[in-house]
Protein backbone atom coordinates (compact mmCIF):
# COMPACT_ATOMS: atom_id res chain seq x y z
CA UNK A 1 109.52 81.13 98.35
CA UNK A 2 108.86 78.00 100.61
CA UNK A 3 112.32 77.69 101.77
CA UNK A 4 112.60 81.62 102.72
CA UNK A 5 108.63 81.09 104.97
CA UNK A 6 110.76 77.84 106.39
CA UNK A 7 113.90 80.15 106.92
CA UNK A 8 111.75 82.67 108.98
CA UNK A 9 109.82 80.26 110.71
CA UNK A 10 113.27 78.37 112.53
CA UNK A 11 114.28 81.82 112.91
CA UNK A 12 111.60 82.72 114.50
CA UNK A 13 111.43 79.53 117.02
CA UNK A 14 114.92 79.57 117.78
CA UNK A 15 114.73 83.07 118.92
CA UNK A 16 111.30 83.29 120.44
CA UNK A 17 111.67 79.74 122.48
CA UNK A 18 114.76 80.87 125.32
CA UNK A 19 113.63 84.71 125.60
CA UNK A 20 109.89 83.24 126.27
CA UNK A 21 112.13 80.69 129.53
CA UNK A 22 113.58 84.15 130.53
CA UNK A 23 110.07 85.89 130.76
CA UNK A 24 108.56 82.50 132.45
CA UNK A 25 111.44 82.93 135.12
CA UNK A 26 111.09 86.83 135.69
CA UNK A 27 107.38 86.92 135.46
CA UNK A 28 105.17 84.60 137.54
CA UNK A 29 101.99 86.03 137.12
CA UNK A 30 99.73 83.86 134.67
CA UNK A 31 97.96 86.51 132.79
CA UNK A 32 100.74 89.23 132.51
CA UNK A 33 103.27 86.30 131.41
CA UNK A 34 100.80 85.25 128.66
CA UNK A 35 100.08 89.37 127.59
CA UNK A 36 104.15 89.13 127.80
CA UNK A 37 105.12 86.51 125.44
CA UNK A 38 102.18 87.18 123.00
CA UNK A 39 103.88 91.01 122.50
CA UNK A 40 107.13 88.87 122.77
CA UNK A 41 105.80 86.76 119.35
CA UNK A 42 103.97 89.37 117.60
CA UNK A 43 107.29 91.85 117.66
CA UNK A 44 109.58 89.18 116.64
CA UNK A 45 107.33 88.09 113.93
CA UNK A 46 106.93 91.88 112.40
CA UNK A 47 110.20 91.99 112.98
CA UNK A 48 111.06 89.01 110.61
CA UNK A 49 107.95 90.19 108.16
CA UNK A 50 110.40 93.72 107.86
CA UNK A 51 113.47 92.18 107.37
CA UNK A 52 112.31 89.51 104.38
CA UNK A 53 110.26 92.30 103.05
CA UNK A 54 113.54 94.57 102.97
CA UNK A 55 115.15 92.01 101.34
CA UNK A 56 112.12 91.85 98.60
CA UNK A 57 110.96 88.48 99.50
CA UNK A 58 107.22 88.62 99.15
CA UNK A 59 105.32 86.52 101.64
CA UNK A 60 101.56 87.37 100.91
């Protein structure tokens, strides 16, 4: 179970990391970059959650 978490979690940071450079370039307001990349994260993480939990990998 540890090395599927560890599986999602470099999946997760080597997808999240140059979409979140793209928003910093396109958006240069502070607060809506921050609003932004948070539903960036939170999407990509569900996203993740779905796909292990289709795959019947239980992570709770």
């Amino acid at each position: 179970m540890w090395l599927v978490i560890i599986i999602i979690v470099l999946i997760y940071a080597l997808v999240l990391t140059p979409i979140q450079q793209g928003i910093n370039k396109i958006i240069k307001n502070r607060k809506l970059n921050i609003v932004a990349n948070l539903i960036l994260a939170v999407f990509i993480f569900l996203l993740l959650y779905f796909v292990a939990d289709a795959f019947d990998v239980k992570l709770w």
